[in-house]
N, C-alpha and C. Protein backbone atom coordinates (compact mmCIF):
# COMPACT_ATOMS: atom_id res chain seq x y z
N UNK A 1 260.30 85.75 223.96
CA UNK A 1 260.03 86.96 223.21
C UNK A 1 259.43 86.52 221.86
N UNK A 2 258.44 87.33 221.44
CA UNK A 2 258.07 86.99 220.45
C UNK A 2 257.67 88.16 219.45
N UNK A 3 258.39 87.86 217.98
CA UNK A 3 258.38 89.28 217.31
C UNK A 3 257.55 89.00 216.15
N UNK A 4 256.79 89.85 215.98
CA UNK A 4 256.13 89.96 214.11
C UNK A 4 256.76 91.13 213.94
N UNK A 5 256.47 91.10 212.38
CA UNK A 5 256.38 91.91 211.15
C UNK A 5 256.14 93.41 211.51
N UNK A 6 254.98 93.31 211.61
CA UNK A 6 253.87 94.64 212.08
C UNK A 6 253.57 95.24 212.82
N UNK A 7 253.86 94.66 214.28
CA UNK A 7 253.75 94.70 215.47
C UNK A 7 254.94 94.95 216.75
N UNK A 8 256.20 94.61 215.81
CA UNK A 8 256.95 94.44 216.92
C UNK A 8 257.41 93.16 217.76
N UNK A 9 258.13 93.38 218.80
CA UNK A 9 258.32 92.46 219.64
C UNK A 9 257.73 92.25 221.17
N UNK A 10 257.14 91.02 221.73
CA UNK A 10 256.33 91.25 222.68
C UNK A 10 257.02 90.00 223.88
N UNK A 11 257.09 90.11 225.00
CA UNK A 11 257.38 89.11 225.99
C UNK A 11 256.45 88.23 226.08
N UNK A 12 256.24 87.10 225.95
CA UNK A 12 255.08 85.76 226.25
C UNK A 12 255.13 85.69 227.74
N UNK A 13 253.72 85.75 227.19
CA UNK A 13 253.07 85.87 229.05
C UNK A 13 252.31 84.54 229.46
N UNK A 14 252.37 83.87 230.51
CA UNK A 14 251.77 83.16 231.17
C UNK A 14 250.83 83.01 231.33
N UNK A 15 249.62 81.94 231.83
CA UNK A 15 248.07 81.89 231.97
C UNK A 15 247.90 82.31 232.63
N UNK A 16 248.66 82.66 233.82
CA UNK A 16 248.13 83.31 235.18
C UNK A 16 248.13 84.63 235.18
N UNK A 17 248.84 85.25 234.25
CA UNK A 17 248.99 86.46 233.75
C UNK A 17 248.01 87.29 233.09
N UNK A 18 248.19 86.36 232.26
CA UNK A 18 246.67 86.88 231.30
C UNK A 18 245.54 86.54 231.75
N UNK A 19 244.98 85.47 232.57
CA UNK A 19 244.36 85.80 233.33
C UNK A 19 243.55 86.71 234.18
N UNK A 20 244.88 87.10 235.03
CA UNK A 20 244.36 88.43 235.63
C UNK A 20 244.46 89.57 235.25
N UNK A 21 244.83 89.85 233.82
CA UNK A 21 244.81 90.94 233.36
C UNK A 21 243.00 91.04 232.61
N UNK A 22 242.42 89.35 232.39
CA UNK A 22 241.43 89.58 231.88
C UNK A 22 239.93 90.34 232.79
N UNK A 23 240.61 89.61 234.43
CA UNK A 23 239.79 89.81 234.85
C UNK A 23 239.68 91.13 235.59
N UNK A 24 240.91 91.74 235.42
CA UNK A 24 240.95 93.52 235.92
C UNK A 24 240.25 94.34 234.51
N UNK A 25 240.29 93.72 233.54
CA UNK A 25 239.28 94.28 232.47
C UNK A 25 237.99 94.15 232.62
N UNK A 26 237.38 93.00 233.18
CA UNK A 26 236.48 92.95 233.44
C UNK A 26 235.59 93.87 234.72
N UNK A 27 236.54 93.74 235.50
CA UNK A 27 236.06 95.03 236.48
C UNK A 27 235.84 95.93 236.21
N UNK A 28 237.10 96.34 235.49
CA UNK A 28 236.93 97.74 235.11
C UNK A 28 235.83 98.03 233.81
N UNK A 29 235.03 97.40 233.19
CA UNK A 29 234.20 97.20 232.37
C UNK A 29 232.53 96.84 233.38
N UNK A 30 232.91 96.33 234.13
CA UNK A 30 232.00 96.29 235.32
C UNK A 30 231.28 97.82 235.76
N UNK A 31 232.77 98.04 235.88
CA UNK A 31 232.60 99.65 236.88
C UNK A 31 232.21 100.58 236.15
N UNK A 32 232.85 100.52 234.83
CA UNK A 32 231.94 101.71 233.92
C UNK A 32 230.46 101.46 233.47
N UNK A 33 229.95 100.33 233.36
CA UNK A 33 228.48 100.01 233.11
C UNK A 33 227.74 100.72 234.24
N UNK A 34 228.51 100.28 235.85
CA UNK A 34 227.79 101.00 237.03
C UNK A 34 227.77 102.59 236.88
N UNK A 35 228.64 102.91 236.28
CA UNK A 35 229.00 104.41 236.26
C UNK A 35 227.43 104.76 235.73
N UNK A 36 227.75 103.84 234.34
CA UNK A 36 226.41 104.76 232.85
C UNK A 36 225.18 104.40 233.76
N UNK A 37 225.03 103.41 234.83
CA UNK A 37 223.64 103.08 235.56
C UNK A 37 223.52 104.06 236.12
N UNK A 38 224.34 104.79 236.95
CA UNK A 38 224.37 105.53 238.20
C UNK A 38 223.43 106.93 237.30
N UNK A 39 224.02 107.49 236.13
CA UNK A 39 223.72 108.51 235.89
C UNK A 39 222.95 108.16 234.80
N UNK A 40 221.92 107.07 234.22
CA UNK A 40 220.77 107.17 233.97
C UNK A 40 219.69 107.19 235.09
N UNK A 41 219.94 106.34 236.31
CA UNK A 41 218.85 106.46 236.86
C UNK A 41 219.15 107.96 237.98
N UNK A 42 220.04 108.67 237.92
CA UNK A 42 220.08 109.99 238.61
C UNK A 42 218.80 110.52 237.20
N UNK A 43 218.87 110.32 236.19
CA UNK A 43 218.16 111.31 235.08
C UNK A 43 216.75 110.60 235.88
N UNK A 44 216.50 109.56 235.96
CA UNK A 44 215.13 108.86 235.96
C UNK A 44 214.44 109.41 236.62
N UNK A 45 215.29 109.85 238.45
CA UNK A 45 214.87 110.22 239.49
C UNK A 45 214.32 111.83 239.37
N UNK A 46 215.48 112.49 238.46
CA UNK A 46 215.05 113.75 238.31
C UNK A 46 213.55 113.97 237.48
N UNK A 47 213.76 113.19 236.45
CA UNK A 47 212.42 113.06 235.35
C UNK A 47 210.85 112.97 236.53
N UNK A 48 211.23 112.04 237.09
CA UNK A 48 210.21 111.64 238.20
C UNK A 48 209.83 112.68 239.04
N UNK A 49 210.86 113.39 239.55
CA UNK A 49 210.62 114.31 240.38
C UNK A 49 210.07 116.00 239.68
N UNK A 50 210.44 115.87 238.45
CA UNK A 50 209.89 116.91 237.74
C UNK A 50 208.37 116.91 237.39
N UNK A 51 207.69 115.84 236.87
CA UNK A 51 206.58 115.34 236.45
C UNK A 51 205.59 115.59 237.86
N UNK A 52 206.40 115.06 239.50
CA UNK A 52 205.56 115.23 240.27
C UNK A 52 205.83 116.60 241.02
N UNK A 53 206.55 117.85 240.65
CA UNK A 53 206.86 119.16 240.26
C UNK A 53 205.39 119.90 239.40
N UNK A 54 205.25 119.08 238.80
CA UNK A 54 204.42 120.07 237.55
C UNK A 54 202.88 119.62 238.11
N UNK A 55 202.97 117.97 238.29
CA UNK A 55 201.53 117.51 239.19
C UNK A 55 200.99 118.65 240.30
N UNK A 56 201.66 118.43 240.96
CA UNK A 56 201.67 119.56 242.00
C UNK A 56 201.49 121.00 242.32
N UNK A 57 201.58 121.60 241.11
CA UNK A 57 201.60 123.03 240.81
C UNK A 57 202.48 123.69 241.65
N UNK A 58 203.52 123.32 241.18
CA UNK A 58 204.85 124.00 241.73
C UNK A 58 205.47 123.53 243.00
N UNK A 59 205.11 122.24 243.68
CA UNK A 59 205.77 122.32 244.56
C UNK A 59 206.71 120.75 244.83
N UNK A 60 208.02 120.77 245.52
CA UNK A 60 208.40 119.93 245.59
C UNK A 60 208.31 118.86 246.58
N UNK A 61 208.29 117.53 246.97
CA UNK A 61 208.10 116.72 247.58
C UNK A 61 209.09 117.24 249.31
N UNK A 62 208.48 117.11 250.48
CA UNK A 62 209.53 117.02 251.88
C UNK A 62 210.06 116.00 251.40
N UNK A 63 209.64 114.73 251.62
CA UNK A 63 210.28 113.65 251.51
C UNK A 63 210.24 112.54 249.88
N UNK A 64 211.42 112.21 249.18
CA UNK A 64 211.28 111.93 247.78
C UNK A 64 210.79 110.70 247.84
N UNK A 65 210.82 110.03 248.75
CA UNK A 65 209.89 108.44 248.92
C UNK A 65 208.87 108.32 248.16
N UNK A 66 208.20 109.64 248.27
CA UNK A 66 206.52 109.77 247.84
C UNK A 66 206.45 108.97 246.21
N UNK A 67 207.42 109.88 245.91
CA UNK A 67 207.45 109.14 244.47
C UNK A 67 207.87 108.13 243.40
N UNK A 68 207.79 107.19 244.67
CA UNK A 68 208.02 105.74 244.56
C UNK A 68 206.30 105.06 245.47
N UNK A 69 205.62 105.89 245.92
CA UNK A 69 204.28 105.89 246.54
C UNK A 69 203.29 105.14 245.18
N UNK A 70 202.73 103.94 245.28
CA UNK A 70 202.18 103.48 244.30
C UNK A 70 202.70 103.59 242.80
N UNK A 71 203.78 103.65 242.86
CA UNK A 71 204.06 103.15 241.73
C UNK A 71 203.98 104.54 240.51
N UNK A 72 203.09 105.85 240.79
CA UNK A 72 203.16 106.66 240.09
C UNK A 72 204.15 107.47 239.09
N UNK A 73 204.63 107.36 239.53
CA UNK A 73 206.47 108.06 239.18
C UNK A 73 207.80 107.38 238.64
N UNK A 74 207.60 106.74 240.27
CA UNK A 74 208.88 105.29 239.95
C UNK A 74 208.44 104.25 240.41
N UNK A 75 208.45 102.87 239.80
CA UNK A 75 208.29 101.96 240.31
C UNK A 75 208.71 101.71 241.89
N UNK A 76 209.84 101.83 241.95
CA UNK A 76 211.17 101.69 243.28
C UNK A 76 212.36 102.65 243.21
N UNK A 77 212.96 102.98 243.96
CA UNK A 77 214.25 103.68 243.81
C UNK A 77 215.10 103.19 243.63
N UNK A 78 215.84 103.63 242.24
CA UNK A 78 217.03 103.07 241.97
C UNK A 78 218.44 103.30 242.95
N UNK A 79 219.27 102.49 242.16
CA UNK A 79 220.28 102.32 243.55
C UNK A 79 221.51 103.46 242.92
N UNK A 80 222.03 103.76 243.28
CA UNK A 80 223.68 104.70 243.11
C UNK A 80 224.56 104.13 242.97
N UNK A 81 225.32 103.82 241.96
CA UNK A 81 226.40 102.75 241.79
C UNK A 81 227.97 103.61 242.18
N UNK A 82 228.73 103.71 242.91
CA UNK A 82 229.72 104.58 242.66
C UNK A 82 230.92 103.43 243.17
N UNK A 83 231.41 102.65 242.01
CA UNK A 83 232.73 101.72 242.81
C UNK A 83 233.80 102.72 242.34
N UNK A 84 234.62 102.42 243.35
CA UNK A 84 234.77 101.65 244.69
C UNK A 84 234.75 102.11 245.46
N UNK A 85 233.72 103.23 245.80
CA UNK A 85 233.81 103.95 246.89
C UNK A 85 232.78 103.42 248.10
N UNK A 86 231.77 103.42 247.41
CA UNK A 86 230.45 102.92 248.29
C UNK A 86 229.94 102.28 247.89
N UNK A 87 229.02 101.13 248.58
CA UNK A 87 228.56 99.96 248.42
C UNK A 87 227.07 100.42 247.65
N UNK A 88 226.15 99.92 246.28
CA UNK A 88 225.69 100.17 246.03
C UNK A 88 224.38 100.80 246.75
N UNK A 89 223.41 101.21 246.53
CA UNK A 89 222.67 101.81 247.59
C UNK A 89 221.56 102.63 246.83
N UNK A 90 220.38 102.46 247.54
CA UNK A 90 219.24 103.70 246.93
C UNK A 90 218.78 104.53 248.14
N UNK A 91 219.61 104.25 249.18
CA UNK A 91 219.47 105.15 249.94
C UNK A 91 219.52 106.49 249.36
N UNK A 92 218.15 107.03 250.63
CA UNK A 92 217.83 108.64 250.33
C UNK A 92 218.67 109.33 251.67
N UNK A 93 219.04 110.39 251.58
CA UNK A 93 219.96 111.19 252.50
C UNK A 93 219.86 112.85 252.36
N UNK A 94 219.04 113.71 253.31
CA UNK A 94 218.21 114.81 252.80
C UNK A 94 219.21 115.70 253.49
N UNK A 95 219.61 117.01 252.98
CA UNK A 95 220.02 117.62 253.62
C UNK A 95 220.96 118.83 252.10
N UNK A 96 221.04 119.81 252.32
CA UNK A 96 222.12 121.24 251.08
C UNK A 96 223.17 120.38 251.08
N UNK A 97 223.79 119.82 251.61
CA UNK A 97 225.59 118.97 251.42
C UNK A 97 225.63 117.51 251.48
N UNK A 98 226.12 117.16 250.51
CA UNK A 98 226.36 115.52 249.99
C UNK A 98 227.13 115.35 252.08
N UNK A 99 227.19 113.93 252.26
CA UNK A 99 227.79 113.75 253.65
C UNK A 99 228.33 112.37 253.02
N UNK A 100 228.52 112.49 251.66
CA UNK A 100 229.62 111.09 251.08
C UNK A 100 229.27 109.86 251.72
N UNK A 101 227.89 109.49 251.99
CA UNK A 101 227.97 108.16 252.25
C UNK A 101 227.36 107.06 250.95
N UNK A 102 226.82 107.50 250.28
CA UNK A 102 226.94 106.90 248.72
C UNK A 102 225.24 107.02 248.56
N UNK A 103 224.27 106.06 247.83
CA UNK A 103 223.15 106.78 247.59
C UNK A 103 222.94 107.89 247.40
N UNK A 104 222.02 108.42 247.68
CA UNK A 104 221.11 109.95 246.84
C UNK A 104 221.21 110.98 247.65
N UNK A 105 221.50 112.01 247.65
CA UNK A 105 221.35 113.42 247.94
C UNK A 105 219.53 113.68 247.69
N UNK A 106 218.74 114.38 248.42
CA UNK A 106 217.75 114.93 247.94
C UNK A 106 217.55 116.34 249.21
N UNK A 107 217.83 117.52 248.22
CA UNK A 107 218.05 118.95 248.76
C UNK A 107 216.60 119.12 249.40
N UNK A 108 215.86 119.21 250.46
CA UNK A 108 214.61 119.08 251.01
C UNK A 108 214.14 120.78 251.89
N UNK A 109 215.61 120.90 251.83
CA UNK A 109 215.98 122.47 252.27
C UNK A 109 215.16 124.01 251.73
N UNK A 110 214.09 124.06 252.20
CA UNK A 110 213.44 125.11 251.66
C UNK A 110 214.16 126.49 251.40
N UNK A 111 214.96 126.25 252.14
CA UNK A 111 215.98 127.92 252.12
C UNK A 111 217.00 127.72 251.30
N UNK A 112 217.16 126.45 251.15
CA UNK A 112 218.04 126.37 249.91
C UNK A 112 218.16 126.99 248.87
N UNK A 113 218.88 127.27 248.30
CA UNK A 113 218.65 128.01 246.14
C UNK A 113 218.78 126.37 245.66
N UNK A 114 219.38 125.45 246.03
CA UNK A 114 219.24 124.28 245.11
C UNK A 114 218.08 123.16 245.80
N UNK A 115 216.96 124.01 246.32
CA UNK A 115 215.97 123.21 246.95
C UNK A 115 215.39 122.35 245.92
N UNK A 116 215.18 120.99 245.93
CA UNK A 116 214.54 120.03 245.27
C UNK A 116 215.36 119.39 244.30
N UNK A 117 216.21 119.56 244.55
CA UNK A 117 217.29 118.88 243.37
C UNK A 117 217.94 117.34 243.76
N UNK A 118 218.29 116.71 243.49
CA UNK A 118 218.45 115.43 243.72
C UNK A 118 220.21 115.36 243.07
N UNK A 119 221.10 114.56 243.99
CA UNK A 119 222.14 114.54 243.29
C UNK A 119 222.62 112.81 243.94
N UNK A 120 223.94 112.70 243.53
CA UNK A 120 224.75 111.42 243.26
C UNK A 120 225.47 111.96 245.18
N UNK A 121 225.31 110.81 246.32
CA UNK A 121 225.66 111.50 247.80
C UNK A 121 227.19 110.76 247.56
N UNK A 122 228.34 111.12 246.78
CA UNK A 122 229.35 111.32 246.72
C UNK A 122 229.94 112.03 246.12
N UNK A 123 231.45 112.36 247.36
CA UNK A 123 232.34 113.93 246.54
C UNK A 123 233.53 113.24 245.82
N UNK A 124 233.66 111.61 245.65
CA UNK A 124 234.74 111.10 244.90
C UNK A 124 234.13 111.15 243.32
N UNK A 125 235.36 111.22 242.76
CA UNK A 125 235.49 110.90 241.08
C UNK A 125 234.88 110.12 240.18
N UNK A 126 234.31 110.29 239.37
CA UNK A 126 234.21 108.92 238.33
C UNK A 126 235.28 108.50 237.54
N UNK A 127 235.32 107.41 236.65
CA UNK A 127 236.60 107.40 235.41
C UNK A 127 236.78 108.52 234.89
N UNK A 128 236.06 109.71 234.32
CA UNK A 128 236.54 110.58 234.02
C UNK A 128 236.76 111.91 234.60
N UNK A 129 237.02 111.59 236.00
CA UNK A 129 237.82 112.98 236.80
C UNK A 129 236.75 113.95 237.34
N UNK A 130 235.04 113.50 237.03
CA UNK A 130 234.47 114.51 237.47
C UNK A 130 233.44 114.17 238.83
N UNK A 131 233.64 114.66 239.41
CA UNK A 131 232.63 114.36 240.91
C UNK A 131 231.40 113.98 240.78
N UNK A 132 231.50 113.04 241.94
CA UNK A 132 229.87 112.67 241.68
C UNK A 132 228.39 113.25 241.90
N UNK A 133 228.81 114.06 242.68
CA UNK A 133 227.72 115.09 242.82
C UNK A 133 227.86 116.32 242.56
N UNK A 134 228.35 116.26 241.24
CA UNK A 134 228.30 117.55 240.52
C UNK A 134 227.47 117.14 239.12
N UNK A 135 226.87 116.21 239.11
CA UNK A 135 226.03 116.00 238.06
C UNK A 135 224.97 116.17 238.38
């Protein structure tokens, strides 16, 4: 046991201990960087898809590939980071309902009301409690 002044008293911990407490920080510092990736490049994809929205005179892409088509839009498609649920991924997956396999949602659904929208293709949580495809 070991006590200061200011602080209190604390149990002395072991290398193996602290250790792995460093390296569950690190994950978890891992996982939130993937988080802030996941939902800049959801903005990127949307940005992209808006620009070739307005190109177009109003209309949205069948398939969102296109705009990764020479390079116009997006270089490549970014990937969906969602740990630990699904393995990273830029898979595209078209259809009105996320089917939770991780990568991208892209609503292709003309009868849709949320036709052309692009979302995060998971219904699990982030660190802060809110779904992933509700962004």
């Amino acid at each position: 046991m070991i006590c200061t002044k200011n602080y209190g008293c604390f149990r002395k911990m072991g290398k193996a201990e602290l250790e792995g407490m460093a390296k569950a920080d690190e994950r978890a510092q891992s996982d939130f960087a993937k988080e802030k990736a996941t939902k800049g490049n959801l903005g990127a994809i949307r940005s992209a898809l808006s620009i070739y929205y307005g190109d177009k005179n109003g209309s949205y892409p069948a398939d969102i590939s296109v705009l990764t088509a020479g390079g116009k839009y997006l270089q490549g498609m970014p990937a969906a980071y969602t740990p630990p649920y699904h393995p990273d991924s830029a898979a595209i997956h078209y259809g009105a309902q996320p089917d939770d396999t991780g990568g991208w949602l892209y609503n292709n659904d003309i009868h849709s009301a949320n036709y052309g929208t692009v979302l995060v293709n998971c219904t699990h949580t982030d660190r802060k409690g809110t779904a992933w495809n509700s962004y």
